[in-house]
N, C-alpha and C. Protein backbone atom coordinates (compact mmCIF):
# COMPACT_ATOMS: atom_id res chain seq x y z
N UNK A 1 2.67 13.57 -17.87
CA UNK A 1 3.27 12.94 -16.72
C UNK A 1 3.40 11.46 -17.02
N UNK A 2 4.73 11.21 -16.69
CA UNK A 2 4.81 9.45 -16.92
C UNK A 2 4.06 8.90 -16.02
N UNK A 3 4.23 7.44 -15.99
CA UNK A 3 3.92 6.61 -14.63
C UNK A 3 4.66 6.71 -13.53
N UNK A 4 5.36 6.70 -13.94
CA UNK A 4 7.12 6.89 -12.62
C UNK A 4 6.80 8.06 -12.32
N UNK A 5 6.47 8.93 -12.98
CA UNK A 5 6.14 10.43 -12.20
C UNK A 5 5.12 10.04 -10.89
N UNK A 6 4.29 10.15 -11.72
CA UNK A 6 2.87 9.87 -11.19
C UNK A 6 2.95 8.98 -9.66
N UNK A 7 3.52 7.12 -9.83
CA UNK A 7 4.01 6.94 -8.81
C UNK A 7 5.09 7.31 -7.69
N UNK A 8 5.88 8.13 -8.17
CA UNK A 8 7.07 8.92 -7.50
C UNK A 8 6.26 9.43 -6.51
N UNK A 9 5.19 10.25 -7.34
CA UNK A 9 4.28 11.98 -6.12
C UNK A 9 3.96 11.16 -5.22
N UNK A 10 3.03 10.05 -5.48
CA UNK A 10 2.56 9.27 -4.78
C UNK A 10 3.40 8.24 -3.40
N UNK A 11 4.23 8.06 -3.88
CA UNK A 11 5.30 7.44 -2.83
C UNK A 11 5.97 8.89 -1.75
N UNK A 12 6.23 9.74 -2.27
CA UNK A 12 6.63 11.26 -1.82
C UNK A 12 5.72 11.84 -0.89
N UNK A 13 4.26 11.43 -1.37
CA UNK A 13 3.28 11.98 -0.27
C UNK A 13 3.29 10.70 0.93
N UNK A 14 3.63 10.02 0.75
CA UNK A 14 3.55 8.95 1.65
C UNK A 14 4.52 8.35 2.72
N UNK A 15 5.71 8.62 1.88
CA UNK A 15 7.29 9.14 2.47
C UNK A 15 6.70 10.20 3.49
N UNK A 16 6.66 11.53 3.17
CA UNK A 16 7.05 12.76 4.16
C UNK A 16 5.83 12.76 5.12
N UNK A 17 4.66 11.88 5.06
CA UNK A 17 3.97 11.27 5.39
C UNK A 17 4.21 10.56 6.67
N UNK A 18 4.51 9.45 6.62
CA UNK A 18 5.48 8.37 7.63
C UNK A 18 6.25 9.49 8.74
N UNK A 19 6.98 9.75 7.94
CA UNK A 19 8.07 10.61 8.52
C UNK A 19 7.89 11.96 9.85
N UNK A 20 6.72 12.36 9.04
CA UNK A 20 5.99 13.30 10.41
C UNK A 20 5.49 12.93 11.49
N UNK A 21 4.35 11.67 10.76
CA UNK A 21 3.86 11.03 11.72
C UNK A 21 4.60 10.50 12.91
N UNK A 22 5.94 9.77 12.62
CA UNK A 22 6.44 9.36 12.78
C UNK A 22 7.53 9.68 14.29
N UNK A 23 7.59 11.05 13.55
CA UNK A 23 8.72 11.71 14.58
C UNK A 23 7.56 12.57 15.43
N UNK A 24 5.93 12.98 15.34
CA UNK A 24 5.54 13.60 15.99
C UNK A 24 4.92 12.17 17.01
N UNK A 25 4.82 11.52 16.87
CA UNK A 25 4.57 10.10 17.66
C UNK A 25 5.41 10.07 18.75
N UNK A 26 7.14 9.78 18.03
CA UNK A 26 8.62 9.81 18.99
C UNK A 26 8.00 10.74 19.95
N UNK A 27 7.76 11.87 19.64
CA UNK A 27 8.20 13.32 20.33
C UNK A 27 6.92 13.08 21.74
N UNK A 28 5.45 12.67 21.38
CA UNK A 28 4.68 12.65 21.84
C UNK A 28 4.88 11.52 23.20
N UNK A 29 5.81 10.12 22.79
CA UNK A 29 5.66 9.55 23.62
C UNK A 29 6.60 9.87 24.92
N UNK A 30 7.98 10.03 24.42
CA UNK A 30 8.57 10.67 25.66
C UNK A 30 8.83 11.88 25.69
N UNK A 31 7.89 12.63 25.69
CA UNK A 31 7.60 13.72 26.38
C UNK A 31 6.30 13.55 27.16
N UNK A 32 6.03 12.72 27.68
CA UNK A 32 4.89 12.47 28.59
C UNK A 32 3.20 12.63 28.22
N UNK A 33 3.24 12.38 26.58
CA UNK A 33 2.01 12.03 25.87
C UNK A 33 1.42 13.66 25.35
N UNK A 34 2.83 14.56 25.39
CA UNK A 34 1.87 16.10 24.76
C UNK A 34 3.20 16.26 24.48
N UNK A 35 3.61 17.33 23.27
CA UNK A 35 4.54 17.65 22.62
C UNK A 35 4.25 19.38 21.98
N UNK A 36 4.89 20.09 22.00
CA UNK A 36 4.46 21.45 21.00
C UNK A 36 5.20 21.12 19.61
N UNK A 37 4.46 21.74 18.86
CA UNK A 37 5.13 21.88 17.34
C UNK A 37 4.93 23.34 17.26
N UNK A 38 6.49 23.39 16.12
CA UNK A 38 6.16 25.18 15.95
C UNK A 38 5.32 25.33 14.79
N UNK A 39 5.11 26.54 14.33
CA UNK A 39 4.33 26.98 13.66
C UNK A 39 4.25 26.44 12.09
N UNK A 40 5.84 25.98 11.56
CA UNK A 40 6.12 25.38 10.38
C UNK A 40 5.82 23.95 10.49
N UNK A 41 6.02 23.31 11.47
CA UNK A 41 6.08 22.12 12.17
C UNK A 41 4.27 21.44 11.79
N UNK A 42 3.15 22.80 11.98
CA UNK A 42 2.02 22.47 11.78
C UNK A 42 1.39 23.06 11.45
N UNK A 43 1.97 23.49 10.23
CA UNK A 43 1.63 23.73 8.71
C UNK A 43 2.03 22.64 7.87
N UNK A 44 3.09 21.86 8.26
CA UNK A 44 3.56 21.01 7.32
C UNK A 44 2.52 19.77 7.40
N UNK A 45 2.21 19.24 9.34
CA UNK A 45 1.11 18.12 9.18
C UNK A 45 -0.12 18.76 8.93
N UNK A 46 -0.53 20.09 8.60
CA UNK A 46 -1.49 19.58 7.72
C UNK A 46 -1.46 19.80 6.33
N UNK A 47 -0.38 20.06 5.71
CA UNK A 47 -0.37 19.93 4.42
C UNK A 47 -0.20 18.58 4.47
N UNK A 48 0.82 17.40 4.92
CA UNK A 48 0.65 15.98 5.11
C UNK A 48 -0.95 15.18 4.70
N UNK A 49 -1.75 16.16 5.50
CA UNK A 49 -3.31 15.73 5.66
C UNK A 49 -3.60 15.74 4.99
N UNK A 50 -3.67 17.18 3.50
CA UNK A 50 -4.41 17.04 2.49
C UNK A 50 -3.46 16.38 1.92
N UNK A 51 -2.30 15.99 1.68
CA UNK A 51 -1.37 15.19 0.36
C UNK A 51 -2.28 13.69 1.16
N UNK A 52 -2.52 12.95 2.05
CA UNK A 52 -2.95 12.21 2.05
C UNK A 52 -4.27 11.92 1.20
N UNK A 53 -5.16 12.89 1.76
CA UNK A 53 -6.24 13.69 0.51
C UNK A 53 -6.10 13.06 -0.81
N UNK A 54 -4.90 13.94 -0.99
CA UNK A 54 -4.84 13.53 -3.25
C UNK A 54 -4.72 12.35 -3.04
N UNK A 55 -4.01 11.47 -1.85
CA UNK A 55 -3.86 10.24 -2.29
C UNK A 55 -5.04 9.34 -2.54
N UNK A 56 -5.79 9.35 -1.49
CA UNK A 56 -6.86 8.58 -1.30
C UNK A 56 -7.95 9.15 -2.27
N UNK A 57 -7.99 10.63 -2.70
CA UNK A 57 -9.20 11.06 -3.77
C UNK A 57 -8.54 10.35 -4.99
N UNK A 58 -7.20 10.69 -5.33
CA UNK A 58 -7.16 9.68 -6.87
C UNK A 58 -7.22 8.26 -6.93
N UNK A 59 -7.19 7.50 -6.15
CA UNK A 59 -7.45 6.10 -6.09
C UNK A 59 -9.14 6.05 -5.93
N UNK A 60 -9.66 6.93 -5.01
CA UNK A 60 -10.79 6.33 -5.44
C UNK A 60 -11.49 7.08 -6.73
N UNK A 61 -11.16 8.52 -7.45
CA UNK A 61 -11.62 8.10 -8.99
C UNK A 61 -11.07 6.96 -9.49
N UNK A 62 -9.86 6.59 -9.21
CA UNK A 62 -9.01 5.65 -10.24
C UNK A 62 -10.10 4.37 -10.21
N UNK A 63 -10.66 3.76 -8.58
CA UNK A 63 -11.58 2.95 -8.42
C UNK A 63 -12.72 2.79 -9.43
N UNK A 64 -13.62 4.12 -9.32
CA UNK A 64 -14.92 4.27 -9.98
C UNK A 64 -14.38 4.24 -11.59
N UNK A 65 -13.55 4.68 -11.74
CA UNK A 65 -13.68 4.80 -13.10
C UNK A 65 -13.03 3.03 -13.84
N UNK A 66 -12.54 2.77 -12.98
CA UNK A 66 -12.31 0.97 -13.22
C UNK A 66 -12.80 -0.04 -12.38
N UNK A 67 -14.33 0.07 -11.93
CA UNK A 67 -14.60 -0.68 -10.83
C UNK A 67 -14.20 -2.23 -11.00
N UNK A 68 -14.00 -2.76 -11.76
CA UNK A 68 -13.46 -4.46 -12.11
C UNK A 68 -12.08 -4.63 -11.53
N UNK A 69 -11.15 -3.50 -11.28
CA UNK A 69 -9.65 -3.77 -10.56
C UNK A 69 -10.17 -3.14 -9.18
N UNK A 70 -9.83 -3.95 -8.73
CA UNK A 70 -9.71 -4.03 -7.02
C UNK A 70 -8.41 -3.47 -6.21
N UNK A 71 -7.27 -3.34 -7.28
CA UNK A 71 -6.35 -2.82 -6.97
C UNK A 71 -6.21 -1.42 -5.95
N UNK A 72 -7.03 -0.42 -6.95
CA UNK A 72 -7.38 1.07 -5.91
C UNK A 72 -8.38 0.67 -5.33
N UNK A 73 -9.26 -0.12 -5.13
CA UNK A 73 -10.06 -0.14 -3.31
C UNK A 73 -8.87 -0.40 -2.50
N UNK A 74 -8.26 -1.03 -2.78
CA UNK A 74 -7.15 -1.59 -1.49
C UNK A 74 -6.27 -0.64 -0.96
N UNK A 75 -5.65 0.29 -2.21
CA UNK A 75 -4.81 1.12 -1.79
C UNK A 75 -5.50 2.56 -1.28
N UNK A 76 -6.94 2.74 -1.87
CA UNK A 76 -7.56 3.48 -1.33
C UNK A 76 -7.65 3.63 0.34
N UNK A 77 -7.99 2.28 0.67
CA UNK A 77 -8.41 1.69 2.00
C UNK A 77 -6.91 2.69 2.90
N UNK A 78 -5.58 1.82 2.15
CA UNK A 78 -4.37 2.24 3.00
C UNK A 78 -4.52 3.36 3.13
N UNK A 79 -4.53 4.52 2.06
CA UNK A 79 -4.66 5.68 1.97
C UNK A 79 -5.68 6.43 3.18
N UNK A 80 -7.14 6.17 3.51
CA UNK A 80 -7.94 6.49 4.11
C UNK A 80 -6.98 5.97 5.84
N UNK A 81 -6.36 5.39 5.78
CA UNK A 81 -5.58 5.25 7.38
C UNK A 81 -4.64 6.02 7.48
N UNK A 82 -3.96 6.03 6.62
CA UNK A 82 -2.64 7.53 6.64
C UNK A 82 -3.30 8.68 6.92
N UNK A 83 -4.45 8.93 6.08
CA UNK A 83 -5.09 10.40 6.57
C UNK A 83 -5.61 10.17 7.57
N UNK A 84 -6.37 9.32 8.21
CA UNK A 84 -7.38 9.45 9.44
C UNK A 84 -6.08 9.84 10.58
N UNK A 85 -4.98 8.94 10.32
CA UNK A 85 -3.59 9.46 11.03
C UNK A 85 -2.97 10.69 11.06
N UNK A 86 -3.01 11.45 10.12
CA UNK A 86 -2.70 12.11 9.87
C UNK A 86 -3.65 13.51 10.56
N UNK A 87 -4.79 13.12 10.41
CA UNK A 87 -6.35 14.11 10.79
C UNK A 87 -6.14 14.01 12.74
N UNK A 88 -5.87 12.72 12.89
CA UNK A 88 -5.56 12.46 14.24
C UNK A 88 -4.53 13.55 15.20
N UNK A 89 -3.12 13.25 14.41
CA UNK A 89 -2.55 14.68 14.73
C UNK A 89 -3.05 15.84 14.69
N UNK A 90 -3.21 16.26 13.36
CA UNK A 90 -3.69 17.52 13.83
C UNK A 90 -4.62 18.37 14.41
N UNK A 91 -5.53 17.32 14.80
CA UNK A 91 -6.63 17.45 16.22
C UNK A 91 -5.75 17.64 17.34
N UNK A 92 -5.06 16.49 17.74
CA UNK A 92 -4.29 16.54 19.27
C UNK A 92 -3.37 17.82 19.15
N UNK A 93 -2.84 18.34 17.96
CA UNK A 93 -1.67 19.64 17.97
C UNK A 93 -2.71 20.42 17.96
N UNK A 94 -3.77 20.85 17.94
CA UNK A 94 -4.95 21.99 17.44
C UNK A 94 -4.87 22.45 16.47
N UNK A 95 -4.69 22.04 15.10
CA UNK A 95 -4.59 22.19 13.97
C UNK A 95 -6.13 22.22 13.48
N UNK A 96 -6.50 23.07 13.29
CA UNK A 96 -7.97 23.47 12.95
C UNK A 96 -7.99 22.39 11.12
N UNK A 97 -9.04 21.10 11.23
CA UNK A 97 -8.56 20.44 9.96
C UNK A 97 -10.66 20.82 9.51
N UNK A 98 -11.59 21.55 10.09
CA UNK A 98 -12.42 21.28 10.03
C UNK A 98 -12.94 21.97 8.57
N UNK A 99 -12.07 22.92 7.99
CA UNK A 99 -12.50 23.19 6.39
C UNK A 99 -12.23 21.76 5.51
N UNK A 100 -11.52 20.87 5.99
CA UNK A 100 -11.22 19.83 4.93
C UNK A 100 -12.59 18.70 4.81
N UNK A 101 -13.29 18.67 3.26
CA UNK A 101 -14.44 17.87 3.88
C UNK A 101 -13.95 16.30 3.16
N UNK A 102 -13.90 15.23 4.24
CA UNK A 102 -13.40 14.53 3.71
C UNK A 102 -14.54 13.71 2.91
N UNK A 103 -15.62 13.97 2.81
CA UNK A 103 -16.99 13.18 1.69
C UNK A 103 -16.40 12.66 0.80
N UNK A 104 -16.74 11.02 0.21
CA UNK A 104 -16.26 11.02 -1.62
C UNK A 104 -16.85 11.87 -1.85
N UNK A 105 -18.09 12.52 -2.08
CA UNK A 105 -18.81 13.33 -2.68
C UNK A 105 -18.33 14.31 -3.11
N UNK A 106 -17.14 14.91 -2.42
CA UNK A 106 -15.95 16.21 -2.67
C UNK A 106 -15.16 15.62 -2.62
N UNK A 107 -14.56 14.26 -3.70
CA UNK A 107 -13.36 13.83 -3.86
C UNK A 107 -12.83 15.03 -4.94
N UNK A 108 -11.54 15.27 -4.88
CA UNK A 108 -10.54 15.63 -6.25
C UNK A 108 -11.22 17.29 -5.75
N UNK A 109 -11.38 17.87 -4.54
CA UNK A 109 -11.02 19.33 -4.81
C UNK A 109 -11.00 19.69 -2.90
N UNK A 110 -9.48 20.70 -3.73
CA UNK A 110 -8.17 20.93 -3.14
C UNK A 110 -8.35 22.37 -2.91
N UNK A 111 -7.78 22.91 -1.87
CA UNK A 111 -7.59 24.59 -1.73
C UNK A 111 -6.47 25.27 -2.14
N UNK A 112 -5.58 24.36 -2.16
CA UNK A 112 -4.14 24.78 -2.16
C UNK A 112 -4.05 23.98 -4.15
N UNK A 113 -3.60 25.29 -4.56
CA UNK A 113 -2.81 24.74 -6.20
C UNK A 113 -2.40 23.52 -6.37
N UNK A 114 -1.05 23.78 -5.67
CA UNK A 114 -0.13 22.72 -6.24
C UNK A 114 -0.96 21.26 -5.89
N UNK A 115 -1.94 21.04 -4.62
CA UNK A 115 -2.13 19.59 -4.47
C UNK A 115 -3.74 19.55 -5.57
N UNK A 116 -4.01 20.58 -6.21
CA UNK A 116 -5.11 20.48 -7.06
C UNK A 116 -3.96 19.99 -8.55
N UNK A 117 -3.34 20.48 -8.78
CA UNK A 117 -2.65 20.24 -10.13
C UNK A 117 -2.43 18.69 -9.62
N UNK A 118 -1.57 18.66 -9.01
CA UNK A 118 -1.44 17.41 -8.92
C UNK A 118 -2.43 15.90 -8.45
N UNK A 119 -3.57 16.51 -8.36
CA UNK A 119 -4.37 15.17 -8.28
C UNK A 119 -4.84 15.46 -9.60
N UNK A 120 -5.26 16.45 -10.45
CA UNK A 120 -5.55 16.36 -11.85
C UNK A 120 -4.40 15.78 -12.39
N UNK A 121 -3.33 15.96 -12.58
CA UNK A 121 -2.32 15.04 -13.34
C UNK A 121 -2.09 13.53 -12.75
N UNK A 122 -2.90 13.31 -11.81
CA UNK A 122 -2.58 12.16 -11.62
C UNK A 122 -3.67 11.29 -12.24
N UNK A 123 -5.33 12.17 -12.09
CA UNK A 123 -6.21 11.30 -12.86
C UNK A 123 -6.07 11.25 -13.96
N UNK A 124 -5.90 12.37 -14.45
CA UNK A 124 -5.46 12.66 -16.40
C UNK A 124 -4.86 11.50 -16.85
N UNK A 125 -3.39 10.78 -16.02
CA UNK A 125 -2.49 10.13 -16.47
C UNK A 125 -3.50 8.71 -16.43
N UNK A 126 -4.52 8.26 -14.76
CA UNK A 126 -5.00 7.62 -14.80
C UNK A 126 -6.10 6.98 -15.63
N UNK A 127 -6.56 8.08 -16.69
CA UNK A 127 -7.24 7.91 -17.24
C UNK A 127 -6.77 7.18 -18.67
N UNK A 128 -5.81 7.82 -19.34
CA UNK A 128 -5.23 7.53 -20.39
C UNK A 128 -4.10 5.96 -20.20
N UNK A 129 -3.59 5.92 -19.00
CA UNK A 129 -2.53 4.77 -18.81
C UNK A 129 -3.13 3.27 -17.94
N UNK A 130 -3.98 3.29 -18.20
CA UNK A 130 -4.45 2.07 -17.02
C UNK A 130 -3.10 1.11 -16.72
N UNK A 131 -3.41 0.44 -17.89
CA UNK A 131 -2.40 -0.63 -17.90
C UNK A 131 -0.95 -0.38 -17.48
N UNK A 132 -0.39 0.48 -17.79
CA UNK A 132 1.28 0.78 -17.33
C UNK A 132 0.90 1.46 -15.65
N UNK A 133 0.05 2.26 -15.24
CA UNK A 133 0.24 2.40 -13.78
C UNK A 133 0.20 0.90 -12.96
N UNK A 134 -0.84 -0.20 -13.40
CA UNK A 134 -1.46 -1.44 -12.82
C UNK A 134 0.27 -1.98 -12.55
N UNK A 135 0.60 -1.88 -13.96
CA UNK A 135 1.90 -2.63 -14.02
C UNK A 135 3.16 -1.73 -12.99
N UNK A 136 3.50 -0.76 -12.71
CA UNK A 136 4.08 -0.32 -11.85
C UNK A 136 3.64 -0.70 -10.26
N UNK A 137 1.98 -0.08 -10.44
CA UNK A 137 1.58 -0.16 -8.87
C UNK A 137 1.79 -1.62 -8.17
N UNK A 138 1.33 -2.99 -9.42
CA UNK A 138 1.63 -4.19 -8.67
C UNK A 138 2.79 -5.17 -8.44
N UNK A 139 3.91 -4.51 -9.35
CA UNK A 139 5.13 -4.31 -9.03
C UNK A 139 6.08 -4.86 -7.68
């Protein structure tokens, strides 16, 4: 995986991210502070929840494993508000989020495949590329 990959997923989880939040917010406010979602509708925020997940679990390996760049505490930090946002919804929709444990202690494991592959390819890359992600991420 390049860097551009790597940052792409990462902007992508954060994109469709916004976007839910976003429009389930719209929906919530004028409709008199309660809204239904259908069934795809909330499945998708909480897949949102865990892609927030990979986000915030690979920044903070990316952290520990480079504690001298300060770079991933920061974006970690952002990351940990998208999900708490994200966790937020799907409490108020009744989205049962209580298998997800958000501990560092169980950073980097996923239930679902695809967001396990992809936080391993993101540390893998993190591990081997420091310097060219730094240089994209501060960009």
């Amino acid at each position: 995986m390049t860097v551009e990959v790597f940052l792409s997923k990462m902007l992508v989880v954060g994109a469709s991210g916004i976007a839910l939040l976003s429009s389930s917010a719209y929906a919530s406010e004028y409709s008199g502070g309660t809204s239904t979602l259908t069934d795809e509708q909330k499945d998708r925020l909480f897949f949102i929840y865990q892609e927030e997940k990979v986000a915030r679990d690979v920044y903070i390996y990316l952290g520990e494993l480079y504690p001298d760049e300060s770079t991933f505490a920061s974006i970690q930090l952002s990351e940990q508000r998208h999900m708490d946002a994200a966790q937020e919804l799907c409490i108020n929709y009744g989205i049962d989020v209580s298998m997800i444990d958000e501990s560092e202690s169980v950073c980097g494991e996923f239930y679902v495949d695809y967001l396990q592959d992809l936080y391993d390819e993101c540390i893998n890359l993190g591990e081997t590329e420091l310097v060219e992600v730094l240089k994209v991420v501060n960009s």
